[in-house]
N, C-alpha and C. Protein backbone atom coordinates (compact mmCIF):
# COMPACT_ATOMS: atom_id res chain seq x y z
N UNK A 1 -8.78 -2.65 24.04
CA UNK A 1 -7.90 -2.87 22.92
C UNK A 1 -6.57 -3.41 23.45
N UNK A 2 -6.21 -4.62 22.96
CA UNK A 2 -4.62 -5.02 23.47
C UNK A 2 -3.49 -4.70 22.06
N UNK A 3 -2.68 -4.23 22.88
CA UNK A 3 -1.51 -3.87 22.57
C UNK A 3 -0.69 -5.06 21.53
N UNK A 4 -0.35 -4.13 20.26
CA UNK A 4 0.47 -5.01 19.29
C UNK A 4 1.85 -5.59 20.01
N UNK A 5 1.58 -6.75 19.48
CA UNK A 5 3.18 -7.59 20.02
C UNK A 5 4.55 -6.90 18.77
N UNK A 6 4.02 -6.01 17.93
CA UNK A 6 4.89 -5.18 17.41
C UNK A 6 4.89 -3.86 17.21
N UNK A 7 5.82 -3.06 16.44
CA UNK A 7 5.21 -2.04 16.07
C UNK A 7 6.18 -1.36 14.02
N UNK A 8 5.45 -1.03 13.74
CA UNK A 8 5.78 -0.68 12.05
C UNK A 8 7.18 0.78 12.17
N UNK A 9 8.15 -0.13 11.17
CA UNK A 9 9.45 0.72 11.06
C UNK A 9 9.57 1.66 10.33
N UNK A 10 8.74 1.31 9.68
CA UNK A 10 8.57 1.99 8.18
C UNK A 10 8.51 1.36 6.73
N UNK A 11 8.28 2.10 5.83
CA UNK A 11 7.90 0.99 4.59
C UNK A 11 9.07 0.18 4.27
N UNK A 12 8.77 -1.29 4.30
CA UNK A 12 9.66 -2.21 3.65
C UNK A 12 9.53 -2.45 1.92
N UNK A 13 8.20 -2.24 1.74
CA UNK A 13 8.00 -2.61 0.03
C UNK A 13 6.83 -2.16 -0.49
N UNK A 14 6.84 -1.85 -1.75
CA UNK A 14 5.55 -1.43 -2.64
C UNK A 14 5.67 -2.70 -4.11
N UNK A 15 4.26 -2.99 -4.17
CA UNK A 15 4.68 -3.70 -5.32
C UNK A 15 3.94 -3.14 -6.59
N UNK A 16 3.80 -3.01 -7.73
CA UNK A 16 3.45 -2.36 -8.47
C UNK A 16 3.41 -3.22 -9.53
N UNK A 17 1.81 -3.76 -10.16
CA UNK A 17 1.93 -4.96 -11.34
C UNK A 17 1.81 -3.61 -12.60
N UNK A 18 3.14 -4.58 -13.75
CA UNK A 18 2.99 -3.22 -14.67
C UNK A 18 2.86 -3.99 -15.98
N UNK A 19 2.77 -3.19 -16.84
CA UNK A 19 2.47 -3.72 -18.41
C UNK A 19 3.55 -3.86 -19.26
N UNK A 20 4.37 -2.53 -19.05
CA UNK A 20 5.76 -2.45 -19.49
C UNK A 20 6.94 -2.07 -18.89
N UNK A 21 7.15 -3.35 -17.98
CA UNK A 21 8.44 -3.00 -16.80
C UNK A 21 9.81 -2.88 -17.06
N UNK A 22 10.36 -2.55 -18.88
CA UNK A 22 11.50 -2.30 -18.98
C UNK A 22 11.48 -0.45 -18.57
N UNK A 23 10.13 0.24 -19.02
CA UNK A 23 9.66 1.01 -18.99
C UNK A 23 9.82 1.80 -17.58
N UNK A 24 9.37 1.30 -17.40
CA UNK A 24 8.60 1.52 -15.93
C UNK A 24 9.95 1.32 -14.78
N UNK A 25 10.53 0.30 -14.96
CA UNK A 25 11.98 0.28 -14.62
C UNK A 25 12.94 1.70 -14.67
N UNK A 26 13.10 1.89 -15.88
CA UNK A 26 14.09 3.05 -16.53
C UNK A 26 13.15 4.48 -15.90
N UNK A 27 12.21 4.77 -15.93
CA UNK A 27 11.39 5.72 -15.24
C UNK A 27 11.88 5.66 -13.37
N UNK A 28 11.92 4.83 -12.64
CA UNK A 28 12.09 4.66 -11.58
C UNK A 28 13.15 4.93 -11.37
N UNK A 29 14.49 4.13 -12.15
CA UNK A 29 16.21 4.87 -12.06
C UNK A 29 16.48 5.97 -12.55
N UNK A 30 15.67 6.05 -14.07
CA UNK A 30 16.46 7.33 -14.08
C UNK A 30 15.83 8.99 -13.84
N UNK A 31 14.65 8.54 -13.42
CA UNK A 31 13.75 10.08 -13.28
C UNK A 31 13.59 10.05 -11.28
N UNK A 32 13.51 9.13 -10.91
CA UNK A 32 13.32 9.01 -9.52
C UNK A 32 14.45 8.72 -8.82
N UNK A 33 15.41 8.24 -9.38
CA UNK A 33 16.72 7.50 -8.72
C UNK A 33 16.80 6.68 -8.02
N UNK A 34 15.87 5.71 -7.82
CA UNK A 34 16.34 3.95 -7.29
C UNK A 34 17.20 3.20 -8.27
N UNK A 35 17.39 2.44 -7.75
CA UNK A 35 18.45 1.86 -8.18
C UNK A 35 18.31 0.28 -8.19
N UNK A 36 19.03 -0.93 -9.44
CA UNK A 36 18.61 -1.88 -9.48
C UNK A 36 18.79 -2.96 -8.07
N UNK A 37 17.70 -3.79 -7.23
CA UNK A 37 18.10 -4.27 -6.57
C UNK A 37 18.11 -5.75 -6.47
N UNK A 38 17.35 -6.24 -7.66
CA UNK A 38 17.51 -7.85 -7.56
C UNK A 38 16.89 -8.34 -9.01
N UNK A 39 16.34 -8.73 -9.86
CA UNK A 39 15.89 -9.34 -11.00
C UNK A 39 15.95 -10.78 -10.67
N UNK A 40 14.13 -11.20 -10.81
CA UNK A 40 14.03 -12.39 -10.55
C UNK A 40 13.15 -12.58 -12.30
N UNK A 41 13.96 -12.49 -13.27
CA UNK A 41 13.14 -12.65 -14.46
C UNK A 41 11.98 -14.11 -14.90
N UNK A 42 12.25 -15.06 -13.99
CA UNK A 42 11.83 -16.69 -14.30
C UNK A 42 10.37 -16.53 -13.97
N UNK A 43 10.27 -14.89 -12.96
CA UNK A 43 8.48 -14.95 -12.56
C UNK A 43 8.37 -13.83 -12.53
N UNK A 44 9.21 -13.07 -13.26
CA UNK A 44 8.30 -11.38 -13.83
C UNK A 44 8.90 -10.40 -12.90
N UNK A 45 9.68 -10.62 -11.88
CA UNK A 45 10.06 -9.38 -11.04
C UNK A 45 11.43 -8.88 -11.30
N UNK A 46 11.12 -7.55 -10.79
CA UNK A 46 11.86 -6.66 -10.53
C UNK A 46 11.95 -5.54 -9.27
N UNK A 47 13.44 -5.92 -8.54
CA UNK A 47 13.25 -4.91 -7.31
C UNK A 47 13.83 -3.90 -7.41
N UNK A 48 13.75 -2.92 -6.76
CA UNK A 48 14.18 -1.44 -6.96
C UNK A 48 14.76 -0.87 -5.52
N UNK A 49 15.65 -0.61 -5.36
CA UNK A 49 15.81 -0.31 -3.88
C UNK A 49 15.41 1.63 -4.19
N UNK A 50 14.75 1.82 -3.03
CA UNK A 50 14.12 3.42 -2.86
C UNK A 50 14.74 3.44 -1.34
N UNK A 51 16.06 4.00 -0.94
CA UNK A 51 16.54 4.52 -0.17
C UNK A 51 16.37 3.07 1.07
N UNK A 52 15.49 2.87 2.26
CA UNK A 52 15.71 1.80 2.90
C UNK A 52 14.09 0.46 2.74
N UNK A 53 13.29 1.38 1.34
CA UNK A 53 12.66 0.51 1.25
C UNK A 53 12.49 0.16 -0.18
N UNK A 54 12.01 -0.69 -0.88
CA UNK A 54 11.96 -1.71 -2.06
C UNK A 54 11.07 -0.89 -2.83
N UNK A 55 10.95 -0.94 -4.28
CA UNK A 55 9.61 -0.80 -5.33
C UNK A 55 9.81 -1.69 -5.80
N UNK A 56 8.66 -3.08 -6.16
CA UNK A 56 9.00 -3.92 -6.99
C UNK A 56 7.92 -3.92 -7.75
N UNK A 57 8.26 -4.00 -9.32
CA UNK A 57 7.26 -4.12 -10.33
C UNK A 57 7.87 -5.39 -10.79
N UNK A 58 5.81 -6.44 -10.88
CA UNK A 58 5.70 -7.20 -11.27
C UNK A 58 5.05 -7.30 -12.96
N UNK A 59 6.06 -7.48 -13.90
CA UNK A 59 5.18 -7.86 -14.98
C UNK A 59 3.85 -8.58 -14.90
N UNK A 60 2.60 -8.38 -15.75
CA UNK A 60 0.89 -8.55 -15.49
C UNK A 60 1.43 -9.85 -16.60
N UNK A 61 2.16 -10.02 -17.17
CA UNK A 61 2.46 -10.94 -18.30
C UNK A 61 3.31 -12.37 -17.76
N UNK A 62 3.89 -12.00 -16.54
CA UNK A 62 4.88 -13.11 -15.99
C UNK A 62 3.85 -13.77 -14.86
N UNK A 63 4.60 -14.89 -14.23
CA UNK A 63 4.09 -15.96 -13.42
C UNK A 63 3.64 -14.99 -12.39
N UNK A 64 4.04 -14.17 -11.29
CA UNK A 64 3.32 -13.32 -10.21
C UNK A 64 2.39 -12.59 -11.14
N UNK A 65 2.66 -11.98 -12.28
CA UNK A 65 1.75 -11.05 -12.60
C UNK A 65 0.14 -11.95 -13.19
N UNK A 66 0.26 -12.77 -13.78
CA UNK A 66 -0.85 -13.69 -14.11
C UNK A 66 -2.12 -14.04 -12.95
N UNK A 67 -1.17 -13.84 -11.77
CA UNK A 67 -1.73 -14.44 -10.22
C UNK A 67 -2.66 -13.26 -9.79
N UNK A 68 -2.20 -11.89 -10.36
CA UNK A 68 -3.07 -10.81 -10.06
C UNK A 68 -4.33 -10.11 -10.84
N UNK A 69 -4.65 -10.87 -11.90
CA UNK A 69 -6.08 -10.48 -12.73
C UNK A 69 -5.60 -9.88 -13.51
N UNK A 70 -6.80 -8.69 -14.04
CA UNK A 70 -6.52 -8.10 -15.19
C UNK A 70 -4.99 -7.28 -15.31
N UNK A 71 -4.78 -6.23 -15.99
CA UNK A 71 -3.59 -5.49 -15.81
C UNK A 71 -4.35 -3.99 -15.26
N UNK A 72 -2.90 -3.36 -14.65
CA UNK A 72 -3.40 -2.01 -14.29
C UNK A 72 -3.63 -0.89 -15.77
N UNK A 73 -4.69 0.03 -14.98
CA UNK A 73 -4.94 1.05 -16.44
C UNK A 73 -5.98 2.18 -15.15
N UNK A 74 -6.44 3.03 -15.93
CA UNK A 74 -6.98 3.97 -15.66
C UNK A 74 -8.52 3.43 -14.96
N UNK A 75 -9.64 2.19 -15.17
CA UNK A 75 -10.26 1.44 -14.64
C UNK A 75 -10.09 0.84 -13.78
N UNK A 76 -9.11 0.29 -13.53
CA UNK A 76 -8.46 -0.60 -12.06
C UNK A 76 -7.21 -0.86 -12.22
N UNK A 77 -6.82 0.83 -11.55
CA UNK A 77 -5.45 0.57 -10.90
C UNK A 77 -5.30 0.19 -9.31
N UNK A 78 -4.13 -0.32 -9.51
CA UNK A 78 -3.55 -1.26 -8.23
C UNK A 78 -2.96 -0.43 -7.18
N UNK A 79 -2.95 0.70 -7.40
CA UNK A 79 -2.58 1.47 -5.83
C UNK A 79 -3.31 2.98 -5.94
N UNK A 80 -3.55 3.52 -4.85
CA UNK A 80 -3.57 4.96 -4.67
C UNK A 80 -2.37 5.89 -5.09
N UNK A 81 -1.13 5.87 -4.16
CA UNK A 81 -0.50 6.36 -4.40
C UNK A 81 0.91 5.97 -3.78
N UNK A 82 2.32 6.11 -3.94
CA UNK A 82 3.15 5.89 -3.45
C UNK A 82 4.30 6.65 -2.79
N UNK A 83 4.53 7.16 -1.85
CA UNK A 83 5.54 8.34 -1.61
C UNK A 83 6.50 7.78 -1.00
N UNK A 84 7.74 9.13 -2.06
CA UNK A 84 9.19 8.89 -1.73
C UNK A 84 9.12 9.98 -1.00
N UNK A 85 9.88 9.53 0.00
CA UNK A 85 10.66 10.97 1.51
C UNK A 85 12.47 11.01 0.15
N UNK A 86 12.23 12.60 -0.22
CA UNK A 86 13.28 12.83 -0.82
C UNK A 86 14.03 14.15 -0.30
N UNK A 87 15.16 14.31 -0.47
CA UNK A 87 16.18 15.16 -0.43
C UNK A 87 17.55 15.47 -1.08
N UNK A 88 17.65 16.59 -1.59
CA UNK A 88 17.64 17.60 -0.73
C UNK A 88 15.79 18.08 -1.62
N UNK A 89 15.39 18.84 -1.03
CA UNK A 89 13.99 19.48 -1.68
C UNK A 89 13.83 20.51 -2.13
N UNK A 90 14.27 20.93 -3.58
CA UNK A 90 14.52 22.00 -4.10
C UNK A 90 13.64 22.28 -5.45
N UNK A 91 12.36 22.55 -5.30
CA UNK A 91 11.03 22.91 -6.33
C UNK A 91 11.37 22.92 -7.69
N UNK A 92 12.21 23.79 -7.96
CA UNK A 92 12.52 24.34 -9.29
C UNK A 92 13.45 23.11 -9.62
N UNK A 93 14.48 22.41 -9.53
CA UNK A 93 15.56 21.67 -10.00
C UNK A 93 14.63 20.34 -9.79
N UNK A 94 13.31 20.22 -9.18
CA UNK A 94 12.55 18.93 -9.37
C UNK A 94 11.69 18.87 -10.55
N UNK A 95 11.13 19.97 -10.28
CA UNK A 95 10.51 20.29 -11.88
C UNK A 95 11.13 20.09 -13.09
N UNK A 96 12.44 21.15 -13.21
CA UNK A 96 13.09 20.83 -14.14
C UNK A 96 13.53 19.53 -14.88
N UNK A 97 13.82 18.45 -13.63
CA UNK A 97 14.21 16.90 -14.18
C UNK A 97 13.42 16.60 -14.17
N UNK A 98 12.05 16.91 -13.58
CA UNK A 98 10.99 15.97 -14.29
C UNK A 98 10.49 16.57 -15.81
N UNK A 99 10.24 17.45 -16.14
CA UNK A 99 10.16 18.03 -17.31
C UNK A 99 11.12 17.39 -18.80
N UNK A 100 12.61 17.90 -17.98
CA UNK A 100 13.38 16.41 -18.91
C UNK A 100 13.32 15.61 -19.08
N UNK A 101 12.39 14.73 -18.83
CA UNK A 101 11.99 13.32 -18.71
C UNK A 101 10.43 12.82 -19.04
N UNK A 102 9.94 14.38 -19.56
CA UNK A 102 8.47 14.31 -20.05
C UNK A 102 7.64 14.21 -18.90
N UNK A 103 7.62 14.77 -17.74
CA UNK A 103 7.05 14.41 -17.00
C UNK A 103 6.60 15.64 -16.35
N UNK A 104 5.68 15.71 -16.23
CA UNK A 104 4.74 17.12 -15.57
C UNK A 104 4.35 16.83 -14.16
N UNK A 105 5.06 17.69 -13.77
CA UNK A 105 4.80 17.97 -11.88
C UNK A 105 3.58 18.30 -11.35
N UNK A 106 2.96 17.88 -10.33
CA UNK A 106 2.32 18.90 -10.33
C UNK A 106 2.59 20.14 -9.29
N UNK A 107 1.36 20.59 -8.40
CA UNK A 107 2.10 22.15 -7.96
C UNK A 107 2.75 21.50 -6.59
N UNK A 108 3.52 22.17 -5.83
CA UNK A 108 4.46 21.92 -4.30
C UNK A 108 3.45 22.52 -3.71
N UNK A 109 3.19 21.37 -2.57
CA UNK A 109 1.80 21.70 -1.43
C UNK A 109 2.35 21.17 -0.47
N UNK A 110 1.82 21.71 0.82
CA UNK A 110 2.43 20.72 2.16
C UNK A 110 1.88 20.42 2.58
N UNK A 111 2.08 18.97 2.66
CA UNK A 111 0.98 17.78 2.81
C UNK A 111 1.57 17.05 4.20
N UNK A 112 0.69 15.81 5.01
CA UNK A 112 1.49 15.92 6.26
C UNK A 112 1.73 14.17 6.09
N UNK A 113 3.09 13.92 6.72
CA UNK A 113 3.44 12.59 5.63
C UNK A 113 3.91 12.05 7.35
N UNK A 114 4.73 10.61 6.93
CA UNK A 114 5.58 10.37 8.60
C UNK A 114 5.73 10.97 9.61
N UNK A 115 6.72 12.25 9.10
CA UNK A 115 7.47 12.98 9.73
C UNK A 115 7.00 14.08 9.93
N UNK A 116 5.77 14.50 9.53
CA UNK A 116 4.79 15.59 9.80
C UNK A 116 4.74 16.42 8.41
N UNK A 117 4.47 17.77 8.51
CA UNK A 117 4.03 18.51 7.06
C UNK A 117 5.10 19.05 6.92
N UNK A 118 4.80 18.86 5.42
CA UNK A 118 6.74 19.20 4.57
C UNK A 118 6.08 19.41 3.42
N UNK A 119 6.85 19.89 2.35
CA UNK A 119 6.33 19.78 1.09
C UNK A 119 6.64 18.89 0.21
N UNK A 120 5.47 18.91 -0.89
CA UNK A 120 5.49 17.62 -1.82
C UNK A 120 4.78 17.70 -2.93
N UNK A 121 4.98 16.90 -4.30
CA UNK A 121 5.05 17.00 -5.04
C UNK A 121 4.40 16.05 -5.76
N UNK A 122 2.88 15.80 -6.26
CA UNK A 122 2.53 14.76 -6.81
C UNK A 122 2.56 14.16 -8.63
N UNK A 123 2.99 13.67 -8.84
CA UNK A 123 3.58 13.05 -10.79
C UNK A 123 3.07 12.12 -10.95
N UNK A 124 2.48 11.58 -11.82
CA UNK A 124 2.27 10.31 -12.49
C UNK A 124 3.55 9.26 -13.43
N UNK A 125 3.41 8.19 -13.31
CA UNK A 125 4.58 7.16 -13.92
C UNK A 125 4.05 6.85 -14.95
N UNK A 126 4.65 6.04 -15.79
CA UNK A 126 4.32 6.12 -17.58
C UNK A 126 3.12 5.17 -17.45
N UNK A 127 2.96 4.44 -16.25
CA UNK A 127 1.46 3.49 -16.39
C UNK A 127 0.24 4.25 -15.62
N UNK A 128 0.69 5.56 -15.01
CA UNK A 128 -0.38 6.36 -14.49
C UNK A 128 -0.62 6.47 -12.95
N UNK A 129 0.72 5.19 -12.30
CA UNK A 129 0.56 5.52 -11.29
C UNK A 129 0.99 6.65 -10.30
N UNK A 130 0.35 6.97 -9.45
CA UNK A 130 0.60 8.84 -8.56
C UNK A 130 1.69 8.36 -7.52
N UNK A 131 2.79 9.04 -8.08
CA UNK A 131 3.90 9.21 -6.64
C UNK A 131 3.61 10.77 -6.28
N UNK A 132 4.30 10.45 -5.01
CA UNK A 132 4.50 11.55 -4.44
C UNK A 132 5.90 12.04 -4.30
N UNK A 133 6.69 12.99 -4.45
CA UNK A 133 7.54 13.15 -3.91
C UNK A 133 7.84 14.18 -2.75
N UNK A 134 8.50 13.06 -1.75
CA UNK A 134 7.87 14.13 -0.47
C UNK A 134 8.96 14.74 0.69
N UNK A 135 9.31 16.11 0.79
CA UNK A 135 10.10 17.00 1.36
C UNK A 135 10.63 16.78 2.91
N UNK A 136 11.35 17.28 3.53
CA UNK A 136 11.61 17.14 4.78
C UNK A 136 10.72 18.03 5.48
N UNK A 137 10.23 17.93 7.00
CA UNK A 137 9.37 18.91 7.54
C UNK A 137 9.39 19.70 7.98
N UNK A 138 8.20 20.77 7.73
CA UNK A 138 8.59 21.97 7.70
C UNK A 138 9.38 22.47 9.15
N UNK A 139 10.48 23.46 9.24
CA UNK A 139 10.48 23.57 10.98
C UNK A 139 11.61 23.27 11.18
């Protein structure tokens, strides 16, 4: 086996084709806390900065989103899953804002992510896709 002429920093981007990305937008800032990072409206995108890496949802209705087939749904969705490394990690006050926001947690398990096993938190987004939200490690 020869040796990569590189090696991976960590996630630069997730892209996420959605149905209703004003939606899906406002879910990401205001229940997850990214924040707006670029609007390219002429071909359906939208970037999201998530701490040092990107979420970008592509409208299924705009010029990138057309390029990707059907739309996502419960039959063929477009990712497994996506995890945020969040902090500070405090169970009860995550629940709680997700609850304010209609959003059902599910239970805190420690799962083993980058940085090894920490705890985390798996939710669904208003199009069904599974984040994770994921703790510092244990130790």
């Amino acid at each position: 086996m020869t040796a990569s002429p590189f090696r991976p920093l960590g996630l630069d981007h997730l892209v996420l084709r959605v149905v209703d990305s004003a939606r899906m937008e406002r879910f990401y800032c205001e229940v997850l806390g990214c924040t707006p990072e670029k609007r390219q409206a002429e071909i359906g995108l939208m970037q999201l900065r998530a701490g040092r890496s990107l979420i970008d949802l592509v409208d299924v209705a705009g010029t990138l989103g057309r390029q990707g087939g059907a739309a996502p749904g419960r039959e063929g969705r477009n990712l497994d899953h996506l995890c945020l490394r969040i902090e500070p990690f405090e169970p009860e006050a995550i629940a709680a804002h997700l609850r304010g926001h209609g959003v059902e947690p599910g239970e805190v398990v420690s799962r083993y992510g980058a940085e090894g096993d920490g705890p985390s938190i798996y939710l669904e987004d208003p199009e069904g896709n599974v984040v994770e939200l994921k703790g510092p490690p244990a130790g």
